[in-house]
Protein backbone atom coordinates (compact mmCIF):
# COMPACT_ATOMS: atom_id res chain seq x y z
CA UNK A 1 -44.73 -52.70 -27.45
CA UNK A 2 -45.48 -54.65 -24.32
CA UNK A 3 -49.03 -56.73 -25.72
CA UNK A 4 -49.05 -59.75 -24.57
CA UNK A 5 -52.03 -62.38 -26.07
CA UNK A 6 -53.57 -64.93 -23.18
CA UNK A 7 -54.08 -67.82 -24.75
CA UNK A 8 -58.23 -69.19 -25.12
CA UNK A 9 -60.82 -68.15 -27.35
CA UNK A 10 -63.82 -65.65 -26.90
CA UNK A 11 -66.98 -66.17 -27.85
CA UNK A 12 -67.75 -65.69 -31.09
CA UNK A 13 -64.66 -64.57 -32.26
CA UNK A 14 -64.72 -61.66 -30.11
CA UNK A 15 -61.76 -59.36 -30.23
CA UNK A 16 -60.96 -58.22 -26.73
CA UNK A 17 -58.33 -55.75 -25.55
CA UNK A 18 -57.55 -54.01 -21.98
CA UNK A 19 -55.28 -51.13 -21.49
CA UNK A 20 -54.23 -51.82 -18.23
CA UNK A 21 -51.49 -50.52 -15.15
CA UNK A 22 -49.61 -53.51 -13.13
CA UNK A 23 -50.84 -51.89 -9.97
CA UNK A 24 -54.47 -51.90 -11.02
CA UNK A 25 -57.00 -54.12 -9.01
CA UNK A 26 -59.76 -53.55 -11.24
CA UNK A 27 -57.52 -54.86 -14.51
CA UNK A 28 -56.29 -57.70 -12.44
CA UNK A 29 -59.85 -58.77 -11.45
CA UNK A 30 -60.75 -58.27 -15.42
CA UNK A 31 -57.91 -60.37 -16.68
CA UNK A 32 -58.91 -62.82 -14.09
CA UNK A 33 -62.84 -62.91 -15.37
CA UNK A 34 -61.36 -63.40 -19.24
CA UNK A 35 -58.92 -66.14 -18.22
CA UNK A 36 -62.02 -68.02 -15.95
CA UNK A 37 -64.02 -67.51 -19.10
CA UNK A 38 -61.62 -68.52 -21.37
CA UNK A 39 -61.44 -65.62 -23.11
CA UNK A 40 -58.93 -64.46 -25.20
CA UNK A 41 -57.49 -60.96 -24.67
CA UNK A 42 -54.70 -58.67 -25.70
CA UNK A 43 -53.21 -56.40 -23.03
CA UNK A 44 -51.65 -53.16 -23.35
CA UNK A 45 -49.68 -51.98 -20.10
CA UNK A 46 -50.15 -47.84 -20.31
CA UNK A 47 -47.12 -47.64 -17.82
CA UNK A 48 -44.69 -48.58 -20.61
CA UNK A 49 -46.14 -47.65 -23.66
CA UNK A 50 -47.23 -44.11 -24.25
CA UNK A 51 -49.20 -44.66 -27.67
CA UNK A 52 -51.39 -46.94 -25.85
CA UNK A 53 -51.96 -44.34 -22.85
CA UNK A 54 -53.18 -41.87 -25.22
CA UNK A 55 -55.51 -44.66 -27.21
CA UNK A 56 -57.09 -45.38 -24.35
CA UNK A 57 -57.54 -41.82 -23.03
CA UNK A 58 -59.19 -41.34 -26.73
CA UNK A 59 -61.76 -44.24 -26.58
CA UNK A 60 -62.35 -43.74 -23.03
CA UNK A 61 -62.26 -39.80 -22.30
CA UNK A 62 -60.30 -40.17 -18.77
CA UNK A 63 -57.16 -41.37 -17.68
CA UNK A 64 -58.19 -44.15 -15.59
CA UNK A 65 -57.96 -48.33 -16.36
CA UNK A 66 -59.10 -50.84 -17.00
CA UNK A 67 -60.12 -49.28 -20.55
CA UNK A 68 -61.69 -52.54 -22.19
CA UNK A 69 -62.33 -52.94 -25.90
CA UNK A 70 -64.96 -55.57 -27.06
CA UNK A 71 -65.32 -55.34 -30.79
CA UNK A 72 -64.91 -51.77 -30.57
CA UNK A 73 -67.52 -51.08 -27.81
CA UNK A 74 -65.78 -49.40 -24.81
CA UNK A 75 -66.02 -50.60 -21.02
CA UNK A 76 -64.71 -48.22 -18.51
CA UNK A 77 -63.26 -50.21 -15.41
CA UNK A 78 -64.09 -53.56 -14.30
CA UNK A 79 -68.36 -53.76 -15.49
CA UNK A 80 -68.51 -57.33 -15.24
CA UNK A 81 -72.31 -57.31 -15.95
CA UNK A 82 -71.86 -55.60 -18.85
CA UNK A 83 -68.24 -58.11 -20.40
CA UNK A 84 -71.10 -61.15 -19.63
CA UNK A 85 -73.49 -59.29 -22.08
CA UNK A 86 -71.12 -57.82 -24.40
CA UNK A 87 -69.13 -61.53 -24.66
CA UNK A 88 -71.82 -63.66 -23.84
CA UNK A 89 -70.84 -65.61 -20.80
């Protein structure tokens, strides 16, 4: 497994995850609003770990990323509007 936990805390506890690709623009510009926010996040690369490629194809329906998890509500791609409402920032 390649998770890797940043380091912060979300609001309220918030249990945030992002199944991301290293080439991804829209999962670096994610990771970059959690760590401005201070958010704490676990990230699963889907280019080296197959079981997470097909859990985020199941919560999400497609194959693209960013595939964010807030306390089990889905975000497809980089809705920043919606990570503000969802975490509270």
């Amino acid at each position: 497994m390649n998770d890797e936990m940043n380091r912060g805390g979300a609001p309220g506890g918030a249990k945030v995850e992002i199944y991301t690709s290293p080439t991804c623009i829209h999962c670096k510009s994610a990771k970059e609003f959690f760590n401005e926010h201070n958010i704490a996040y676990t990230d699963h690369d889907v280019t080296v770990d197959p079981q997470r490629r097909q859990e985020a194809v199941e919560k999400s329906g497609q194959m693209g990323v960013p595939v964010i998890v807030v306390n089990g509500e889905v975000v497809i791609g980089f809705d920043e509007d919606r990570l503000r409402e969802l975490l509270g920032v």
